[in-house]
Structure formats: C-alpha cells, structure tokens
PDB file of N, CA and C in Angstrom:
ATOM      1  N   UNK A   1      53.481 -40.676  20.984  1.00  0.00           N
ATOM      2  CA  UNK A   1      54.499 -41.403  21.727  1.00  0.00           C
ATOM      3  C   UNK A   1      54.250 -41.238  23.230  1.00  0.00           C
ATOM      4  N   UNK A   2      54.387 -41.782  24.589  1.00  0.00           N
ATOM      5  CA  UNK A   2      54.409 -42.163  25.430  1.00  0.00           C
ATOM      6  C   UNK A   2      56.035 -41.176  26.062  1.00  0.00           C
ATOM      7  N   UNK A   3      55.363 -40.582  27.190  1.00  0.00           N
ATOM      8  CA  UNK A   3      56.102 -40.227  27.299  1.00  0.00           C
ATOM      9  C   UNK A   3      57.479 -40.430  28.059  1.00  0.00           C
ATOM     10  N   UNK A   4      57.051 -42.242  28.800  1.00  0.00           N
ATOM     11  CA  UNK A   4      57.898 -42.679  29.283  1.00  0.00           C
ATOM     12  C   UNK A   4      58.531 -43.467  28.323  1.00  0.00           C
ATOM     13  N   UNK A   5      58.959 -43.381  27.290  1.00  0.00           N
ATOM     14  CA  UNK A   5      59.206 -44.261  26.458  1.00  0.00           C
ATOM     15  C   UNK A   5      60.973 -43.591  25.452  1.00  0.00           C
ATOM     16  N   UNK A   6      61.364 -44.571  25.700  1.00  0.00           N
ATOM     17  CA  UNK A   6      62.721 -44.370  24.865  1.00  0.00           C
ATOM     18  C   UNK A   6      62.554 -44.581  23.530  1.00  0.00           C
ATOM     19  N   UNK A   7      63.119 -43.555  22.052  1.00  0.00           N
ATOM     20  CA  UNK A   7      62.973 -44.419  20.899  1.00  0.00           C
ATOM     21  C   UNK A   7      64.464 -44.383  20.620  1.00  0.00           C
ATOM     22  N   UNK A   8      65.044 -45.654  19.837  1.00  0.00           N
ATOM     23  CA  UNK A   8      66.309 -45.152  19.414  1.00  0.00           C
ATOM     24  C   UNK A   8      66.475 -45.719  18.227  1.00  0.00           C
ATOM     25  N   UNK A   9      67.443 -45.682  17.075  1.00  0.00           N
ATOM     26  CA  UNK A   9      67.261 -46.030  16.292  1.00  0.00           C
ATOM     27  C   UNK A   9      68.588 -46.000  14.960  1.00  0.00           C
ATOM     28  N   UNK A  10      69.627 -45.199  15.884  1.00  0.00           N
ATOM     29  CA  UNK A  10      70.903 -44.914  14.836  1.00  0.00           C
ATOM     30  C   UNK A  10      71.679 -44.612  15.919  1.00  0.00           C
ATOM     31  N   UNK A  11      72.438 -45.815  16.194  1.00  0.00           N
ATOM     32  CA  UNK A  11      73.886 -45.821  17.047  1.00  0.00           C
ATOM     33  C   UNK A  11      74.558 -44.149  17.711  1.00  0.00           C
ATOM     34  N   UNK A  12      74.093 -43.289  16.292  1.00  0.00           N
ATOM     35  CA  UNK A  12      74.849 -42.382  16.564  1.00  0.00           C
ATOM     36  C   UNK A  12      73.947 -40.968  16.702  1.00  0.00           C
ATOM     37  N   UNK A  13      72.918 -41.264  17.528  1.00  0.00           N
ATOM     38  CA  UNK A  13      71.406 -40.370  17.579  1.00  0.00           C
ATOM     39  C   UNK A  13      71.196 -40.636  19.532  1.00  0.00           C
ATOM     40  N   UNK A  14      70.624 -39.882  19.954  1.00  0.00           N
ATOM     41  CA  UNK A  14      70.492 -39.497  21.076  1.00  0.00           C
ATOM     42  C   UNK A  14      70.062 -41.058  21.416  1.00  0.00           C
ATOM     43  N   UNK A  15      70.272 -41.314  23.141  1.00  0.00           N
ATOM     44  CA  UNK A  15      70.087 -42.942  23.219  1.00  0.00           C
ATOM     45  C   UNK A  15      70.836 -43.807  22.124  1.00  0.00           C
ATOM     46  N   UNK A  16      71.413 -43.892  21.073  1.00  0.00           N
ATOM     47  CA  UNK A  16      72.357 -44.749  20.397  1.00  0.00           C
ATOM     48  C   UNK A  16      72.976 -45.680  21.219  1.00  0.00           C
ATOM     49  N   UNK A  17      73.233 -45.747  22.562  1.00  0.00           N
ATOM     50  CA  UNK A  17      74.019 -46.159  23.289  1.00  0.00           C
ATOM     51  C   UNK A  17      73.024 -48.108  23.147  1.00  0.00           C
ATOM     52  N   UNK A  18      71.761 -47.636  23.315  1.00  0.00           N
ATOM     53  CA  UNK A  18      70.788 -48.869  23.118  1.00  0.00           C
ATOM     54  C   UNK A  18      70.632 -49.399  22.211  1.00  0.00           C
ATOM     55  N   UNK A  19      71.318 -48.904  21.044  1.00  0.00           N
ATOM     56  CA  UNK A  19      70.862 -49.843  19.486  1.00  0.00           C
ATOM     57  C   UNK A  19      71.799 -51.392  19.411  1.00  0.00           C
ATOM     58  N   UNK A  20      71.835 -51.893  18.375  1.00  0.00           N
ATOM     59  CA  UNK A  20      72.420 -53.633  18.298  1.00  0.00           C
ATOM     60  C   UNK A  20      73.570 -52.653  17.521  1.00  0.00           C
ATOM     61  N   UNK A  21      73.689 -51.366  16.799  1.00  0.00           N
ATOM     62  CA  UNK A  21      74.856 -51.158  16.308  1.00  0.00           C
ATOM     63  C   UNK A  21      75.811 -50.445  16.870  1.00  0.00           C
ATOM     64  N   UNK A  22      75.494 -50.073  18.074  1.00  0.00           N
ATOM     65  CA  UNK A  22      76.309 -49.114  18.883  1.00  0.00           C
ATOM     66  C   UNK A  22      77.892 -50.017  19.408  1.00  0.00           C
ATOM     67  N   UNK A  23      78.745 -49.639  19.010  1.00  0.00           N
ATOM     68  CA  UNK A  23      80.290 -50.311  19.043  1.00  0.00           C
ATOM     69  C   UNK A  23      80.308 -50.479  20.797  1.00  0.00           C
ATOM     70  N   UNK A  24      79.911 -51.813  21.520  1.00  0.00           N
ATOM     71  CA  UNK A  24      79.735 -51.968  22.986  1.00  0.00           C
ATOM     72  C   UNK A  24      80.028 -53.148  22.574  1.00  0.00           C
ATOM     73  N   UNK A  25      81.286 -53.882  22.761  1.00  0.00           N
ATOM     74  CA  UNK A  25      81.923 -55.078  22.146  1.00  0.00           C
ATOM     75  C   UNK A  25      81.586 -56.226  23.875  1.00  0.00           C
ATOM     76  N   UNK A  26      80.618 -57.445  23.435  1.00  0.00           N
ATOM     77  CA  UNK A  26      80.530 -58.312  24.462  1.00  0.00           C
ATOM     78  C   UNK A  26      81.507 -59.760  24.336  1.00  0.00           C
ATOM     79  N   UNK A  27      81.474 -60.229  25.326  1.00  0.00           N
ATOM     80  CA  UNK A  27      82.585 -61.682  25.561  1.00  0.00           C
ATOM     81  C   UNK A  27      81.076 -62.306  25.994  1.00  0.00           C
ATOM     82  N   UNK A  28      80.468 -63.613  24.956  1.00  0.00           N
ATOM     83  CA  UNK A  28      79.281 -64.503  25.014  1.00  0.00           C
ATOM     84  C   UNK A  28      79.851 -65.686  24.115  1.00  0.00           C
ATOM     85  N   UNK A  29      79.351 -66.570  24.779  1.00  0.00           N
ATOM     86  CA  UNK A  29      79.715 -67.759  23.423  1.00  0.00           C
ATOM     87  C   UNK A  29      80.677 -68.197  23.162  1.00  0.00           C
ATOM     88  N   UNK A  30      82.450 -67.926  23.880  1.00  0.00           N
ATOM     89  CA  UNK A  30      83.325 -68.242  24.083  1.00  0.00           C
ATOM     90  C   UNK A  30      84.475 -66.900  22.986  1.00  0.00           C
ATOM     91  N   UNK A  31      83.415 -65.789  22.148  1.00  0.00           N
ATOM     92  CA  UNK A  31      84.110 -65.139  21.624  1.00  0.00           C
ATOM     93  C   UNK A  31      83.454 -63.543  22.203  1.00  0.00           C
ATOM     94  N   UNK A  32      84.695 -62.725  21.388  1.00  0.00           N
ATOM     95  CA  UNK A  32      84.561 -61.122  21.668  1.00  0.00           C
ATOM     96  C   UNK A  32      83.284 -60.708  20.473  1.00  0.00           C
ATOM     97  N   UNK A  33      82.518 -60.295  20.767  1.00  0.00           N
ATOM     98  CA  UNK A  33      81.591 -59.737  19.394  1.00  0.00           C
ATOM     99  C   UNK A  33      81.821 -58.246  19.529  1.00  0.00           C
ATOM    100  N   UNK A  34      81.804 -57.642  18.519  1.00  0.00           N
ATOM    101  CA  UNK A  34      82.106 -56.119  18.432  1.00  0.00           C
ATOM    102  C   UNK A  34      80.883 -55.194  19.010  1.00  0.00           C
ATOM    103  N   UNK A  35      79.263 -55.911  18.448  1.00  0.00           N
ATOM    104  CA  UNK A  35      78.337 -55.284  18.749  1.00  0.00           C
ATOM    105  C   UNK A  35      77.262 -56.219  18.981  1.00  0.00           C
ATOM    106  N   UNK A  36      75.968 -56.536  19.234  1.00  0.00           N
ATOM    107  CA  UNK A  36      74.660 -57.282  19.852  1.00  0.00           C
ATOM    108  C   UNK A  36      74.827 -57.400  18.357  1.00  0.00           C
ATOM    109  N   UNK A  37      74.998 -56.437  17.413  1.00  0.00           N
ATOM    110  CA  UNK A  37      74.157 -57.114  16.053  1.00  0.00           C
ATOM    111  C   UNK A  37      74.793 -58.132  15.504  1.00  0.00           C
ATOM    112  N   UNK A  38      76.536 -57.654  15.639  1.00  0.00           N
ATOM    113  CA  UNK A  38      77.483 -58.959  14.927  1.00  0.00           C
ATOM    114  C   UNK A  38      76.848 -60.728  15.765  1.00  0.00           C
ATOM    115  N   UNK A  39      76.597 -60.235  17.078  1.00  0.00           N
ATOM    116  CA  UNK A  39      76.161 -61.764  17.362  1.00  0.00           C
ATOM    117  C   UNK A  39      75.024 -62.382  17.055  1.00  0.00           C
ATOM    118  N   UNK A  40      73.866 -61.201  17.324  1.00  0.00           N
ATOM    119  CA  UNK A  40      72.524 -62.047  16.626  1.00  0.00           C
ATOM    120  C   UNK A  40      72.962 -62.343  15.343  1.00  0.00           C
ATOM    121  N   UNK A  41      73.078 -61.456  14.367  1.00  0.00           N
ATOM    122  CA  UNK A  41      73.416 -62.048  12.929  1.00  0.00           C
ATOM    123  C   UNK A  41      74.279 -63.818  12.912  1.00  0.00           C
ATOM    124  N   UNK A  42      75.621 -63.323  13.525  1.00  0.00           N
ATOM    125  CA  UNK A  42      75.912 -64.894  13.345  1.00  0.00           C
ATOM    126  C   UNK A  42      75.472 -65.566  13.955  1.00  0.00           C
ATOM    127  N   UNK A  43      74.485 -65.403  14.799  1.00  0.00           N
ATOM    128  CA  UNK A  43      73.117 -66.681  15.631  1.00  0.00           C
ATOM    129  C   UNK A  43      73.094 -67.532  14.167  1.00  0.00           C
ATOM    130  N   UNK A  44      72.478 -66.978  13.446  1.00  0.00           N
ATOM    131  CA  UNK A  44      71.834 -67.618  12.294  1.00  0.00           C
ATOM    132  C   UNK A  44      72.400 -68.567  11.627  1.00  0.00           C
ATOM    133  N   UNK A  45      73.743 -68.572  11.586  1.00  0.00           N
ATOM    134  CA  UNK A  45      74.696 -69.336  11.253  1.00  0.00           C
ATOM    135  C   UNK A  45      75.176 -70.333  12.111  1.00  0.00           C
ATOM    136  N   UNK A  46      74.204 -70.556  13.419  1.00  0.00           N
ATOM    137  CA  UNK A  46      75.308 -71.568  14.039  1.00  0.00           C
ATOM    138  C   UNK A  46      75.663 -72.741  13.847  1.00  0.00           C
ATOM    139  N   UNK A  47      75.099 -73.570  12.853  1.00  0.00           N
ATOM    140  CA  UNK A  47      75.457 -74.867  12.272  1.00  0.00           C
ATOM    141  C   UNK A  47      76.776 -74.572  11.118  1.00  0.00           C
ATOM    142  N   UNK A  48      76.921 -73.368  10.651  1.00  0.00           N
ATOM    143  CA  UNK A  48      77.783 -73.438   9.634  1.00  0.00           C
ATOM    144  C   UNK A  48      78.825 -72.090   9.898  1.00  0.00           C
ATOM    145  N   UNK A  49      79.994 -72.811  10.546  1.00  0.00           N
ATOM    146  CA  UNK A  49      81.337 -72.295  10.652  1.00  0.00           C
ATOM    147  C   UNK A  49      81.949 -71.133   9.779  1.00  0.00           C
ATOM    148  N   UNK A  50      81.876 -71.471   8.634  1.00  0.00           N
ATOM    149  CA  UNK A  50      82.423 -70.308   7.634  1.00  0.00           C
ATOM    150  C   UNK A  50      81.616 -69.135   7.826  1.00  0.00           C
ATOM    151  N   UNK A  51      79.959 -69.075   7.896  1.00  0.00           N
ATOM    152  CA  UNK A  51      79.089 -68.138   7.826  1.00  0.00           C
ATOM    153  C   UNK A  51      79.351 -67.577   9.449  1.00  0.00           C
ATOM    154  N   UNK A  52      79.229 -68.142  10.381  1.00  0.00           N
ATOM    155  CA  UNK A  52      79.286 -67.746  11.596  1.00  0.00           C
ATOM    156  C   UNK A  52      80.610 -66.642  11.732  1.00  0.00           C
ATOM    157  N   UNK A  53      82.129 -66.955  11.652  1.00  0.00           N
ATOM    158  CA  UNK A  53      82.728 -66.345  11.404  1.00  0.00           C
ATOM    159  C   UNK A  53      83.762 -65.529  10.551  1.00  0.00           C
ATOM    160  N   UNK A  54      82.608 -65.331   9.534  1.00  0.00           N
ATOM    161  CA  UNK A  54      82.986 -64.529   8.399  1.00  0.00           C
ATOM    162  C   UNK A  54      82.183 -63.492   9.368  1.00  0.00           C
ATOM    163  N   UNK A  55      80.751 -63.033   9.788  1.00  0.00           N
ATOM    164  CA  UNK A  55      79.829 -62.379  10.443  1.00  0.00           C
ATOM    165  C   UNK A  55      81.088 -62.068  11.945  1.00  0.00           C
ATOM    166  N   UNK A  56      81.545 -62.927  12.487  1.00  0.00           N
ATOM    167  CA  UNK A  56      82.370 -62.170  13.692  1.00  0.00           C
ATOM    168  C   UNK A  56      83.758 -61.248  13.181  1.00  0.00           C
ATOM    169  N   UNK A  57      83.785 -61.586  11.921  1.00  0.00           N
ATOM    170  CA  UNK A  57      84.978 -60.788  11.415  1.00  0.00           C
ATOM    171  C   UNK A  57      84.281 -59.437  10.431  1.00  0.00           C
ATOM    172  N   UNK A  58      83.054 -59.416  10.269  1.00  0.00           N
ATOM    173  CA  UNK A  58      83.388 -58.007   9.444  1.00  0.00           C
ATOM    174  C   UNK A  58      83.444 -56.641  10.327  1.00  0.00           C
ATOM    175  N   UNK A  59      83.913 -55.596  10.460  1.00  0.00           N
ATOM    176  CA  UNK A  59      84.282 -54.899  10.504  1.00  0.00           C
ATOM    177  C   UNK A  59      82.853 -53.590  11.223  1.00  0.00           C
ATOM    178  N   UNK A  60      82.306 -53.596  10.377  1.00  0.00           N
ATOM    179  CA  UNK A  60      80.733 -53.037  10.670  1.00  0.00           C
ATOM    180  C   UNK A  60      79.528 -53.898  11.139  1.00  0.00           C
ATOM    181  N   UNK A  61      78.407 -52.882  12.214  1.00  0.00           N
ATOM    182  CA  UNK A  61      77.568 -54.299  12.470  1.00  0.00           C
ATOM    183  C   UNK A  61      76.327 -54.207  11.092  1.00  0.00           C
ATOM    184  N   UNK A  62      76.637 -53.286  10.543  1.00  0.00           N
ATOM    185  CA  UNK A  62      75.046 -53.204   9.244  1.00  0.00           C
ATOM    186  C   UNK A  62      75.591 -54.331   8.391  1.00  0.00           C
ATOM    187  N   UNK A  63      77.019 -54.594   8.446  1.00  0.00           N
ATOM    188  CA  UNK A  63      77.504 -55.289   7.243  1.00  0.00           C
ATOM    189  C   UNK A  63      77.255 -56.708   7.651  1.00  0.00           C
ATOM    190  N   UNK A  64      76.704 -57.083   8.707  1.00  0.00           N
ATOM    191  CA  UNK A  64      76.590 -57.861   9.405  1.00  0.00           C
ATOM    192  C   UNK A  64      75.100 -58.257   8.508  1.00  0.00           C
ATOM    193  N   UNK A  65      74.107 -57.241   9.311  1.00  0.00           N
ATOM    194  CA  UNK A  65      72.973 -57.274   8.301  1.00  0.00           C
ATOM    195  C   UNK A  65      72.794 -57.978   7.423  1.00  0.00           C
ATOM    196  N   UNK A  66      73.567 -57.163   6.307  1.00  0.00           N
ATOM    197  CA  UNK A  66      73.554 -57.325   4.943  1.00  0.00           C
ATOM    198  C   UNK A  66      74.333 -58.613   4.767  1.00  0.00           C
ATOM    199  N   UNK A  67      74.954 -59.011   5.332  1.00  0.00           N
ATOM    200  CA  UNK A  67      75.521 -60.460   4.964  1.00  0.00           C
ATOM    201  C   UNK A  67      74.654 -61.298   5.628  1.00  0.00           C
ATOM    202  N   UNK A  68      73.873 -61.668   6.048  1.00  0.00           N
ATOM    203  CA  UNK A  68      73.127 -62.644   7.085  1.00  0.00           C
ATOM    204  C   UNK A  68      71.962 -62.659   5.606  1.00  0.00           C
ATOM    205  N   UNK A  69      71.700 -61.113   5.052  1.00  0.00           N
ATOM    206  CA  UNK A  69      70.570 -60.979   4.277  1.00  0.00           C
ATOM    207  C   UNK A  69      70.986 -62.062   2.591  1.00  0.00           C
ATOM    208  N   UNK A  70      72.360 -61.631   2.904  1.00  0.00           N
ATOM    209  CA  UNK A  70      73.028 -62.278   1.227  1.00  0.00           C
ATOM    210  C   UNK A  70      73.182 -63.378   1.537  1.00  0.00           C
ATOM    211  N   UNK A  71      72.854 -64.229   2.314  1.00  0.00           N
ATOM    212  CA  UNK A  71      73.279 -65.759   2.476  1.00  0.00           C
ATOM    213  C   UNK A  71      72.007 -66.289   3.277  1.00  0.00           C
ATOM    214  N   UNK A  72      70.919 -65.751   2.839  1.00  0.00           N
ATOM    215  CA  UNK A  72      69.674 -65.928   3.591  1.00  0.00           C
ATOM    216  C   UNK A  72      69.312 -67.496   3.347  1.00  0.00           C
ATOM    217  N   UNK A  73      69.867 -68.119   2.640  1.00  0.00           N
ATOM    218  CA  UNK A  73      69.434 -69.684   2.203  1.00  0.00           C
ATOM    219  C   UNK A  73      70.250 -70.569   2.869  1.00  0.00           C
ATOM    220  N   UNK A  74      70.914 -70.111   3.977  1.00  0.00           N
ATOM    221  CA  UNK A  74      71.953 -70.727   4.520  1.00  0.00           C
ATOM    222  C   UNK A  74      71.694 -70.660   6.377  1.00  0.00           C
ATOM    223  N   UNK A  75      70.527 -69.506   6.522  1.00  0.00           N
ATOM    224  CA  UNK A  75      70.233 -69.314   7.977  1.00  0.00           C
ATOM    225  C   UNK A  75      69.298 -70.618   8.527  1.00  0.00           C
ATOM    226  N   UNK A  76      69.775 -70.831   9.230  1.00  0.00           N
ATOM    227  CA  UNK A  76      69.364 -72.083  10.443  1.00  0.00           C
ATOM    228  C   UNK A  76      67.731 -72.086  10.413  1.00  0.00           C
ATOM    229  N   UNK A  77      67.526 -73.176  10.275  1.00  0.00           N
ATOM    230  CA  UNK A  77      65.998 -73.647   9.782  1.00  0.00           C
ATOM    231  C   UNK A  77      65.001 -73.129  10.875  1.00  0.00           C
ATOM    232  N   UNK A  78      65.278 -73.249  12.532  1.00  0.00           N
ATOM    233  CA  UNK A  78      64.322 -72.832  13.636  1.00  0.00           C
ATOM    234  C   UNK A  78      64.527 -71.463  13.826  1.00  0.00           C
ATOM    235  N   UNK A  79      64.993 -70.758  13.173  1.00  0.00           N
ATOM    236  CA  UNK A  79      65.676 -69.041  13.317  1.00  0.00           C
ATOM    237  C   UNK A  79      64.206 -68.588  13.606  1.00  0.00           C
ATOM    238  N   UNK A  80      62.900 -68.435  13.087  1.00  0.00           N
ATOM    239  CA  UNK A  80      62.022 -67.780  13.897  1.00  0.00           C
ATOM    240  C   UNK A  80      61.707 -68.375  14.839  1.00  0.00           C
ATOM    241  N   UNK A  81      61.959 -69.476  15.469  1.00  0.00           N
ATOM    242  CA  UNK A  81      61.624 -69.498  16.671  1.00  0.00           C
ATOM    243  C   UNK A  81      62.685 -69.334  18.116  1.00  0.00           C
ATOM    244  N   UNK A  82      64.086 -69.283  17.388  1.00  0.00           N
ATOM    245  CA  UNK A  82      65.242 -69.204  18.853  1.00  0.00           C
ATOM    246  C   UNK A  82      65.288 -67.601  18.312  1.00  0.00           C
ATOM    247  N   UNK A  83      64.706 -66.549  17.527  1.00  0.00           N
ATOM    248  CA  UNK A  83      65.790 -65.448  17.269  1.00  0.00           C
ATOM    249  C   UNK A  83      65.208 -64.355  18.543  1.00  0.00           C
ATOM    250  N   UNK A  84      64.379 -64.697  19.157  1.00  0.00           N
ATOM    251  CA  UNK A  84      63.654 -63.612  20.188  1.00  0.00           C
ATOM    252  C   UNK A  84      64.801 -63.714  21.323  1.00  0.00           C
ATOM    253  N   UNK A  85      64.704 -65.278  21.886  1.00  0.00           N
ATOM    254  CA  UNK A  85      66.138 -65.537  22.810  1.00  0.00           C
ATOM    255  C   UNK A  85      67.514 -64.995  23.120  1.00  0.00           C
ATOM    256  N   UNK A  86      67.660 -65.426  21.597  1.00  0.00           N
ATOM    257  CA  UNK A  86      69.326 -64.902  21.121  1.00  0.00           C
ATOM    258  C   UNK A  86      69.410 -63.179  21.390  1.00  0.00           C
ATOM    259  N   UNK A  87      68.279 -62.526  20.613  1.00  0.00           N
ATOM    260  CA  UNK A  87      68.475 -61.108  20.972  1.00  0.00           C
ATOM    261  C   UNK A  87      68.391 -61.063  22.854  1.00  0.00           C
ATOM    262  N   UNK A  88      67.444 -61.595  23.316  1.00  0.00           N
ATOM    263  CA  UNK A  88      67.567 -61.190  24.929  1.00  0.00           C
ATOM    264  C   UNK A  88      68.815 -61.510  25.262  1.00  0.00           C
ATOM    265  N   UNK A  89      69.294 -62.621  25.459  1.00  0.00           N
ATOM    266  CA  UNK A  89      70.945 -63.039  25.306  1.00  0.00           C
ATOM    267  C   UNK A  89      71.506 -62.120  25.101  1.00  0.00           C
ATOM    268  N   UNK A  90      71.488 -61.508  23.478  1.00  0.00           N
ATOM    269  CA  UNK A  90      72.773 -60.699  23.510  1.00  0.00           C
ATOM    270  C   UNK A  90      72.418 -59.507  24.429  1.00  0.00           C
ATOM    271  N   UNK A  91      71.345 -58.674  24.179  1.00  0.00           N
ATOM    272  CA  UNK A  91      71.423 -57.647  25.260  1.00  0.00           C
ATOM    273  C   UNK A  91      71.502 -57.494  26.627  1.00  0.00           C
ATOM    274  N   UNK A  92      70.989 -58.783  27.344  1.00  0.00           N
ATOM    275  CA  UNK A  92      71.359 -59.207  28.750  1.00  0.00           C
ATOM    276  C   UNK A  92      73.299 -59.041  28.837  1.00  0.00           C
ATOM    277  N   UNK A  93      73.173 -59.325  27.685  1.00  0.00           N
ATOM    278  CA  UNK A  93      75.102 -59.393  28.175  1.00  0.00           C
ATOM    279  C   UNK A  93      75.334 -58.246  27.808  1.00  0.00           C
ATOM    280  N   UNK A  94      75.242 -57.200  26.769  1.00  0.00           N
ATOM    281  CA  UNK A  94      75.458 -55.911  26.888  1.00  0.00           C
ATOM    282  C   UNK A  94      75.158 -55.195  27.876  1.00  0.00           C
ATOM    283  N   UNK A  95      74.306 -55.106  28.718  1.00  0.00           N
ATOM    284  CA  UNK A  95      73.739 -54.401  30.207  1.00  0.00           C
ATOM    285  C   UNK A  95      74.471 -54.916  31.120  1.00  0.00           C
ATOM    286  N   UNK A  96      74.866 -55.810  31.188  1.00  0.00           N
ATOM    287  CA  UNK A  96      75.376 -56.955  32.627  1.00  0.00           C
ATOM    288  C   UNK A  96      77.061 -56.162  31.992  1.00  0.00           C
ATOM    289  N   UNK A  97      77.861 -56.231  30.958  1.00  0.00           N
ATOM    290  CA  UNK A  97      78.973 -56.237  30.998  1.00  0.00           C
ATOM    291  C   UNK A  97      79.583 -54.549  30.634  1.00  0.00           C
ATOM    292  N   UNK A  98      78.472 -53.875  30.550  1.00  0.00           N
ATOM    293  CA  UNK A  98      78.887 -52.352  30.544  1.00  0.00           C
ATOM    294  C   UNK A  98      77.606 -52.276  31.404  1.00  0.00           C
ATOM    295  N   UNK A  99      78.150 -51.623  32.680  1.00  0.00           N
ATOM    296  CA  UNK A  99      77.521 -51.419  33.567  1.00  0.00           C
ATOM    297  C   UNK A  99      77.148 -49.429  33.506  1.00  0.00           C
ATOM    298  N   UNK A 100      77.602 -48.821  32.980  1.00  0.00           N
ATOM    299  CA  UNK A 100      77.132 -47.644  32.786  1.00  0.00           C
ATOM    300  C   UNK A 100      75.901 -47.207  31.590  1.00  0.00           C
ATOM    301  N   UNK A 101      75.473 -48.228  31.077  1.00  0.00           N
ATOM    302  CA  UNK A 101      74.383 -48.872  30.145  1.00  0.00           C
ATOM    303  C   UNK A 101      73.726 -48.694  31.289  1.00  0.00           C
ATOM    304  N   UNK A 102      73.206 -49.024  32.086  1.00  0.00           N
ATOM    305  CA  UNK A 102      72.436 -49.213  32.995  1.00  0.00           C
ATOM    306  C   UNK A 102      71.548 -48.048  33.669  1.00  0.00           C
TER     307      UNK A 102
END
C-alpha cells in the first residue's frame, strides 16, 4: 500500500467517514438522501418512480444495495455508462455540504 493513500471500507472503521454508507444525509435532486449510497442506488431507477423511491425510503444504505441488486432487470439501460458521474455527483455533494469532510 502507498503510503499516501487512504483505504476505507466499513462506515464504521477508521476513515468510515468516506464510505457511500456512512449516515452523511445530502439535499441533491430536489430530495434529502440519507447516504451517497441511497442516491447512487436510486440513480438506477430514474425512469421508474416506484423503484427510485422505495430506494429513498429504506432505512439502511446496504439495503439499498441489495434492492437495486433484487430488481436488477429494472435498472436503466445506459447505467454503465452515467454510473461513474452519478457517483462523482453524489460525493461532490457530500464534501461541498459537510464541510468538516474536508
């Protein structure tokens, strides 16, 4: 490993503060998301309403995951090509709107 290099990897593990599951709730997109992951996940859904916010309503962001994973026949046809975006998106707005992230 590099020793300038951050690894992180469980919300609740040293650096956690940087993961998509760490509870750092952003205002993007005209709604509150709880965490980066609840929003990338419902990225995937943005043609279809029910899927989009069923994903802003669960509760956990893994469950987020796992539901994006259980309805995988339903994610938005260009998803490998906008999903690099969407993540910069969401984390640009996590850094910009908790400024002690920084």
């Amino acid at each position: 490993m590099e020793e300038d290099s951050l690894y992180f990897y469980h919300h609740n593990d040293s650096f956690g503060e940087f993961s998509n599951l760490y509870p750092s709730p952003i205002e993007l997109d005209g709604h509150t998301w709880p965490t980066t992951e609840h929003y990338f996940q419902a990225q995937k859904f943005i043609s279809d309403e029910t899927h989009f916010h069923n994903v802003l309503q669960l509760p956990k962001p893994i469950e987020a995951l796992f539901y994006s994973r259980k309805h995988q026949s339903a994610v938005r046809s260009d998803w490998a090509q906008m999903k690099d975006g969407i993540m910069l998106k969401a984390c640009m707005a996590k850094f910009k709107q908790h400024l002690w992230l920084q």
